[in-house]
PDB file of N, CA and C in Angstrom:
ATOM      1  N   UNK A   1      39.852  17.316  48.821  1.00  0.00           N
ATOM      2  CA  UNK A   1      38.419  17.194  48.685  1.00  0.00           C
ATOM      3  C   UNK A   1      37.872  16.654  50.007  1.00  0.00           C
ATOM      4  N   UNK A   2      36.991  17.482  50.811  1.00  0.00           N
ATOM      5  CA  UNK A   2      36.636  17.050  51.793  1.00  0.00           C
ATOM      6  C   UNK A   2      35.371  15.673  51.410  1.00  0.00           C
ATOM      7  N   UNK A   3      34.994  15.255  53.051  1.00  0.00           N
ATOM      8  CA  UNK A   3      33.617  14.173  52.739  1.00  0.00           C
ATOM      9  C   UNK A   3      32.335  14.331  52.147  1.00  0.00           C
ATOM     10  N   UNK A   4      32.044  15.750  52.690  1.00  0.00           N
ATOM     11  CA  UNK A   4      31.175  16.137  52.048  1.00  0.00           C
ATOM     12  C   UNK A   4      30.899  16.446  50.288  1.00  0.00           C
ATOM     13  N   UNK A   5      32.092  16.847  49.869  1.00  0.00           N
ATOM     14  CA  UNK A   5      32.202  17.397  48.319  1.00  0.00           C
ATOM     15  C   UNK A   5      32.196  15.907  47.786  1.00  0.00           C
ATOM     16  N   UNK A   6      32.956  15.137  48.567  1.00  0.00           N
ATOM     17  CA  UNK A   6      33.019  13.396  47.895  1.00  0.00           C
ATOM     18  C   UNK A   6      31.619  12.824  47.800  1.00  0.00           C
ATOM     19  N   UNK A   7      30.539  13.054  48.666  1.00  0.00           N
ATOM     20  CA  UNK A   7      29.021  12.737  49.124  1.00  0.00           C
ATOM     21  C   UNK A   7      28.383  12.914  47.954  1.00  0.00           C
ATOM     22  N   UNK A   8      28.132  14.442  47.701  1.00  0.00           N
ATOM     23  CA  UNK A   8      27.389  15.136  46.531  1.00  0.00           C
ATOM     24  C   UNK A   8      28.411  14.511  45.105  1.00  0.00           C
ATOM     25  N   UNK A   9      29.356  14.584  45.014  1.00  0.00           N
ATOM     26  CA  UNK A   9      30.239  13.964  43.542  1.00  0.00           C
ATOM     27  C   UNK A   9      29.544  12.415  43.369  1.00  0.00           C
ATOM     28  N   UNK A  10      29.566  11.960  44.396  1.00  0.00           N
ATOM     29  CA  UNK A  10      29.074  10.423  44.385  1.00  0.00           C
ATOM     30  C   UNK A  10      27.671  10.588  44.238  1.00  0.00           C
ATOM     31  N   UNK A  11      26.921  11.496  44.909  1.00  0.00           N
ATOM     32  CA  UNK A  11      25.160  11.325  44.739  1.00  0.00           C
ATOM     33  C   UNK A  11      24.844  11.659  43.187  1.00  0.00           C
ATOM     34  N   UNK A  12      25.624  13.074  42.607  1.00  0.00           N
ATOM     35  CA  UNK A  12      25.056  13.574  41.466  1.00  0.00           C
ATOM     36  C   UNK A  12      25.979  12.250  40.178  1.00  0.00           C
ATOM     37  N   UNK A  13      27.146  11.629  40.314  1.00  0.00           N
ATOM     38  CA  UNK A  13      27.348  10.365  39.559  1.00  0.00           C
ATOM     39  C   UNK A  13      26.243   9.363  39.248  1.00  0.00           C
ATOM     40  N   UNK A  14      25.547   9.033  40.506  1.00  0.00           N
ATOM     41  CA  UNK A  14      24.998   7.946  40.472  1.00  0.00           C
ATOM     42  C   UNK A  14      22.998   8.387  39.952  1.00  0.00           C
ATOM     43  N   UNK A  15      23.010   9.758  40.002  1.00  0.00           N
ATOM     44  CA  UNK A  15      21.654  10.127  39.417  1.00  0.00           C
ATOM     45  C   UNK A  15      22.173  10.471  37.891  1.00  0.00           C
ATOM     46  N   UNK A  16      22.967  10.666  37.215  1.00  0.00           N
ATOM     47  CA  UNK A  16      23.808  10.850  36.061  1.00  0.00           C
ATOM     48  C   UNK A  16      23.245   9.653  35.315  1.00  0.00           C
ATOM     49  N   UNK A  17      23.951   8.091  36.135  1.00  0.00           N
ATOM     50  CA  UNK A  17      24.021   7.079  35.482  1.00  0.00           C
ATOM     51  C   UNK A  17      22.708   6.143  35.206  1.00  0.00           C
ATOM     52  N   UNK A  18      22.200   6.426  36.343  1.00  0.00           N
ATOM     53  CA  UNK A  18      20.104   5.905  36.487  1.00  0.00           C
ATOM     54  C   UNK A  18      19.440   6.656  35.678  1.00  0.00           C
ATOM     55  N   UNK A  19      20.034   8.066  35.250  1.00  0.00           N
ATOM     56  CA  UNK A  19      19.441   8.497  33.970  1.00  0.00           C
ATOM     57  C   UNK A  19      19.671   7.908  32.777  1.00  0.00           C
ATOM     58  N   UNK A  20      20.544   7.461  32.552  1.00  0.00           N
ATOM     59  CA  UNK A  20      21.907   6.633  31.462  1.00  0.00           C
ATOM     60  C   UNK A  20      20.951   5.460  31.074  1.00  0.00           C
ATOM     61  N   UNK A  21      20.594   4.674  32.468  1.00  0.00           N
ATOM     62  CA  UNK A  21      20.011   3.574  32.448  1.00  0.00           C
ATOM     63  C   UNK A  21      18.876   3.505  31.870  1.00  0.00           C
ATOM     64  N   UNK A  22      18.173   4.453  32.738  1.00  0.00           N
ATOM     65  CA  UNK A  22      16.201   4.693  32.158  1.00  0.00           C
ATOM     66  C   UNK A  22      16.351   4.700  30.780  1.00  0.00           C
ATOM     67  N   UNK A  23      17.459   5.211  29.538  1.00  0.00           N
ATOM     68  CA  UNK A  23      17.263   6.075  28.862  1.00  0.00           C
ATOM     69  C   UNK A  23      17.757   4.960  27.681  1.00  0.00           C
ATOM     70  N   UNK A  24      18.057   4.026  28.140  1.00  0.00           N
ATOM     71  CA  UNK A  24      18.254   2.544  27.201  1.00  0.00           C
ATOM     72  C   UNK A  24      16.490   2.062  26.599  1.00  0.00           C
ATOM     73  N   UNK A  25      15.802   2.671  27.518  1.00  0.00           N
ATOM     74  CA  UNK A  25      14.678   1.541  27.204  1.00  0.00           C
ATOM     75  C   UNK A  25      14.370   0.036  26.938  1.00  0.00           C
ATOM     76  N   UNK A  26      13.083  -0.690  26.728  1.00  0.00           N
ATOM     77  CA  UNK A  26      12.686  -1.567  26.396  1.00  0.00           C
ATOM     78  C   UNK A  26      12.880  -2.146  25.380  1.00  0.00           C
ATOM     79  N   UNK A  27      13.554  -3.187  24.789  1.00  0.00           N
ATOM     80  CA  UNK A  27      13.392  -3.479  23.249  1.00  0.00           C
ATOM     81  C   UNK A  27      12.190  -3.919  22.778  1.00  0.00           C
ATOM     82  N   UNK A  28      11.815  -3.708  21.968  1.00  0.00           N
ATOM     83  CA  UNK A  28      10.947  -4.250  21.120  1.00  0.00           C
ATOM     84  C   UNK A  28      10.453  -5.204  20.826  1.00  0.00           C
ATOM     85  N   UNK A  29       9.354  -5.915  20.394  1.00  0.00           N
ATOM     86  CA  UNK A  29       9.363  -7.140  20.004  1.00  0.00           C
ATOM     87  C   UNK A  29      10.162  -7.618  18.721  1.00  0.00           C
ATOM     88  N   UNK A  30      10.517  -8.842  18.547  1.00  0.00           N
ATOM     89  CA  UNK A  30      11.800  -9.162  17.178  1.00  0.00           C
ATOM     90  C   UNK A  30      10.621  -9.117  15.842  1.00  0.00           C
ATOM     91  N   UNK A  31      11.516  -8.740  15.218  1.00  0.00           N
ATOM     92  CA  UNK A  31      10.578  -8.741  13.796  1.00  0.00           C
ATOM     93  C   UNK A  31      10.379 -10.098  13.540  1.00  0.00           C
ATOM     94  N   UNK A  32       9.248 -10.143  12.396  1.00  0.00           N
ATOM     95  CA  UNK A  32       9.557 -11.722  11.707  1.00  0.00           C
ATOM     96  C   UNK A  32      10.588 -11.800  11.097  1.00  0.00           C
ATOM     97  N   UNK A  33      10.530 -13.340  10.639  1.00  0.00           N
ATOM     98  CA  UNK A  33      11.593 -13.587   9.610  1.00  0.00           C
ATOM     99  C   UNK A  33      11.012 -13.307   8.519  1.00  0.00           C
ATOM    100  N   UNK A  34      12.001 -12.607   7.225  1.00  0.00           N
ATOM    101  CA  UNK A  34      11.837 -12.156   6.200  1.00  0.00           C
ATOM    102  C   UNK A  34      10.925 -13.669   4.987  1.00  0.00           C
ATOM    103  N   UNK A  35      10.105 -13.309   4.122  1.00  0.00           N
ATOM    104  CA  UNK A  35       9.388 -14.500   3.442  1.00  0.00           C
ATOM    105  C   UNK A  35      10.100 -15.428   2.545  1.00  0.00           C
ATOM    106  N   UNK A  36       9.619 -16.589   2.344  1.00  0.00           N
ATOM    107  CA  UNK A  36      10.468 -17.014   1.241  1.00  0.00           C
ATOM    108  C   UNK A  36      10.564 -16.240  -0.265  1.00  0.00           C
ATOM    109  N   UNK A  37      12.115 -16.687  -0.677  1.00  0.00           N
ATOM    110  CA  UNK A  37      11.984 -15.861  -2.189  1.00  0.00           C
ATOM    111  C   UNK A  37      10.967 -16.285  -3.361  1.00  0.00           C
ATOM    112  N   UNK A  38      11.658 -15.509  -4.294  1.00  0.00           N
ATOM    113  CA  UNK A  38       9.653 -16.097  -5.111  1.00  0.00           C
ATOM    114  C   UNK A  38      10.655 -16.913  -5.877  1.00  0.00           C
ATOM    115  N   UNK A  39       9.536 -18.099  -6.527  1.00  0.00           N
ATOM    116  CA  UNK A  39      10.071 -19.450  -7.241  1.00  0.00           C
ATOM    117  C   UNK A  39      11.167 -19.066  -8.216  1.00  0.00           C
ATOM    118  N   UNK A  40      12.080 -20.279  -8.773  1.00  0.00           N
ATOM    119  CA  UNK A  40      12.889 -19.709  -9.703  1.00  0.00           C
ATOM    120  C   UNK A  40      12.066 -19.990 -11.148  1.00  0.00           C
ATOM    121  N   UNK A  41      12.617 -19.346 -12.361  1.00  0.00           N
ATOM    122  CA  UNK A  41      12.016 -19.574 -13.484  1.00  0.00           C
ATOM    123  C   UNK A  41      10.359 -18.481 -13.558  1.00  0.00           C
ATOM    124  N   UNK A  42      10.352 -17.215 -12.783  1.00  0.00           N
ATOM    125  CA  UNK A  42       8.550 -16.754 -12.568  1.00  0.00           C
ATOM    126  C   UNK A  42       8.671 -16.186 -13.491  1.00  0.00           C
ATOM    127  N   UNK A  43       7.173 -16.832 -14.208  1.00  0.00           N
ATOM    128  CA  UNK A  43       6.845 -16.222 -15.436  1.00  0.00           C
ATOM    129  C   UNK A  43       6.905 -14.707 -15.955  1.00  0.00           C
ATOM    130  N   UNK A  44       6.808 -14.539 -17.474  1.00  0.00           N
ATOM    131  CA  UNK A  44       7.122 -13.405 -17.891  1.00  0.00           C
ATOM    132  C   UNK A  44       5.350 -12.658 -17.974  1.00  0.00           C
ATOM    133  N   UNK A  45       5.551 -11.658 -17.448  1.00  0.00           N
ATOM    134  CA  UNK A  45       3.847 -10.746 -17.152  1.00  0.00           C
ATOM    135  C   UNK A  45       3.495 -11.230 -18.589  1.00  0.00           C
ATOM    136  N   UNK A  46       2.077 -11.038 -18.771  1.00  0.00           N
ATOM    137  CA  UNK A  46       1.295 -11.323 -20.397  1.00  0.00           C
ATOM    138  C   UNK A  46       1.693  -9.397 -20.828  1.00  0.00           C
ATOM    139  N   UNK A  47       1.445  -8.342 -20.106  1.00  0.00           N
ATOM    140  CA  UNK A  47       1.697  -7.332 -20.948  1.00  0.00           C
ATOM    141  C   UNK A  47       2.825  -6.978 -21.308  1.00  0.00           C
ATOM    142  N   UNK A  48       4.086  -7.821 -20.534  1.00  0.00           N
ATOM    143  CA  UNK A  48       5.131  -7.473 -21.750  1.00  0.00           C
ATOM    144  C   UNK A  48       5.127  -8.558 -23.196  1.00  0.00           C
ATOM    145  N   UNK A  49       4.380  -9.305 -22.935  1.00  0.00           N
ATOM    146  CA  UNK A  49       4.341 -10.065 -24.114  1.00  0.00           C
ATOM    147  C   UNK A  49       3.587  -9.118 -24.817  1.00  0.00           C
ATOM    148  N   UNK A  50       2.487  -8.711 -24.949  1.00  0.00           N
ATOM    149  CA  UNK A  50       1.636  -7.821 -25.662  1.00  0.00           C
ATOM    150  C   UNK A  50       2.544  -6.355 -26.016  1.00  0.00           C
ATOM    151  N   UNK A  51       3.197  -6.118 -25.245  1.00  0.00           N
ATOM    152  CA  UNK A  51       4.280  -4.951 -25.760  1.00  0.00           C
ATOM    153  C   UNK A  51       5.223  -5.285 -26.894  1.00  0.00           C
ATOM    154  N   UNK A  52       5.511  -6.837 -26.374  1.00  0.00           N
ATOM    155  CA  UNK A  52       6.630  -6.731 -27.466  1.00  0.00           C
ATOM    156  C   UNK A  52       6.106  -6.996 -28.934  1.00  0.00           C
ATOM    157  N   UNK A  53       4.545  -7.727 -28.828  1.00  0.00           N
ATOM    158  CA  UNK A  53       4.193  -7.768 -29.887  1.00  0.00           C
ATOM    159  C   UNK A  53       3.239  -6.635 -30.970  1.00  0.00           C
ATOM    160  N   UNK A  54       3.065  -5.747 -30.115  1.00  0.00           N
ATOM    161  CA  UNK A  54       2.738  -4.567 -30.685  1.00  0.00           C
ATOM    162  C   UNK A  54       3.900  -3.689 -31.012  1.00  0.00           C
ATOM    163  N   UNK A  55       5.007  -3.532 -30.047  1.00  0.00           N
ATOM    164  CA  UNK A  55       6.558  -3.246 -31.072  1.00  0.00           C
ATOM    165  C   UNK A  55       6.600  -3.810 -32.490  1.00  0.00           C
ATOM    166  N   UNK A  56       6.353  -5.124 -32.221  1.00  0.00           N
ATOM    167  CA  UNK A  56       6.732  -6.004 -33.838  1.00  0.00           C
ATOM    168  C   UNK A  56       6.042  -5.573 -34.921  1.00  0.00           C
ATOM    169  N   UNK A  57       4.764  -5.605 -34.612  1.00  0.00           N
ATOM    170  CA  UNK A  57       3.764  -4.907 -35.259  1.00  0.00           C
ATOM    171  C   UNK A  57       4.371  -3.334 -36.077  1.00  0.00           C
ATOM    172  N   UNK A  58       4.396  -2.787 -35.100  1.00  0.00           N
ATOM    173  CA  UNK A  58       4.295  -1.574 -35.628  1.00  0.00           C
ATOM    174  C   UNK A  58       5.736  -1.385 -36.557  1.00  0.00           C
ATOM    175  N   UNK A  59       6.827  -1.490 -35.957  1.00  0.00           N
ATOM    176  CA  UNK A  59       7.774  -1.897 -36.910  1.00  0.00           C
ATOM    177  C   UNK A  59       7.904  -2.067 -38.157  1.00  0.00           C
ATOM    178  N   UNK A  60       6.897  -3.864 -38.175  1.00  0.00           N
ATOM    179  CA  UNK A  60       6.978  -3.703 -39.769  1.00  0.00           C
ATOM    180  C   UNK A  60       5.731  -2.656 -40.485  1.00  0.00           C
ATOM    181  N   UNK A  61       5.067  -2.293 -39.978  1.00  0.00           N
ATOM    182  CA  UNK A  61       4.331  -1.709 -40.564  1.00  0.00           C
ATOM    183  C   UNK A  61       4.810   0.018 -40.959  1.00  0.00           C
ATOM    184  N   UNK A  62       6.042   0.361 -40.199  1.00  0.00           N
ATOM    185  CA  UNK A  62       6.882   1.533 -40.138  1.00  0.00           C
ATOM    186  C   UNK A  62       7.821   1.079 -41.592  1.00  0.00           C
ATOM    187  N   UNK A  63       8.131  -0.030 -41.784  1.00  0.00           N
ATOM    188  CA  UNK A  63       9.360  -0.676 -42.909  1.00  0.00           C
ATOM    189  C   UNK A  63       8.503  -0.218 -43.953  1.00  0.00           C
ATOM    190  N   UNK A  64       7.027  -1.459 -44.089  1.00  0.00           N
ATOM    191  CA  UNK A  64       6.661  -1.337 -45.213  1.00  0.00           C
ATOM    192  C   UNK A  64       6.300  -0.257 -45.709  1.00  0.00           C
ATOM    193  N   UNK A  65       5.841   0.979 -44.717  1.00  0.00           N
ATOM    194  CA  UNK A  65       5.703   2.265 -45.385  1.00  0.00           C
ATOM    195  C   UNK A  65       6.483   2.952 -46.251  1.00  0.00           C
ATOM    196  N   UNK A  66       7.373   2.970 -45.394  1.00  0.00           N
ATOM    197  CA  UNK A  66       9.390   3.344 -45.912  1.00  0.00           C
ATOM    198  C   UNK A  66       9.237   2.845 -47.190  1.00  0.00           C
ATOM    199  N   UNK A  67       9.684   1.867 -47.375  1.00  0.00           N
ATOM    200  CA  UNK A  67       9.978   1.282 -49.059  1.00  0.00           C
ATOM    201  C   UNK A  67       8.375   1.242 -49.937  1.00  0.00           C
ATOM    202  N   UNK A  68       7.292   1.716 -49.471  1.00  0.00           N
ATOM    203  CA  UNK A  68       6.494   2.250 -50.409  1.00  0.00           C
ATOM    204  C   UNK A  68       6.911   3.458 -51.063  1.00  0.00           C
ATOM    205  N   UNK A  69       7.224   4.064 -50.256  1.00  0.00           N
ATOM    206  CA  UNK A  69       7.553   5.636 -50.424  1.00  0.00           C
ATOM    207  C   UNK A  69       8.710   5.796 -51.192  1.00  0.00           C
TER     208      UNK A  69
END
C-alpha cells in the first residue's frame, strides 16, 4: 500500500467516524421524577357502592318473583 492509498484510507476513516460522532446527538433534558404513590387504604368510588346495591336489590327482587311463581 503506497502513501498515498494510506492518505485517502486515513482521510475517508476519519470523515466515517465525525459522521459516527454528529450522529450521537444531544441528550435531552432528564425527565422528572415519577409522583408519589396514592395513599394506602383509598377509598372505594360511591358508584361501586351504588352498583353493588342495586345488584342486591334486584336479586332479591328476581328470588321473590321465583317462589311466587
Amino acid at each position: 500500500m503506497t502513501i498515498q492509498n494510506k492518505r485517502i484510507f486515513a482521510s475517508i476513516l476519519f470523515v466515517l467516524i465525525s459522521f459516527a460522532c454528529v450522529a450521537q446527538g444531544i441528550p435531552g433534558p432528564t425527565p422528572p421524577p415519577p409522583g408519589p404513590p396514592p395513599p394506602v387504604g383509598f377509598p372505594i368510588d360511591g358508584g361501586l357502592i351504588y352498583g353493588m346495591a342495586f345488584a342486591l336489590f334486584y336479586g332479591v327482587k328476581k328470588l321473590l318473583l321465583k317462589r311466587n311463581n
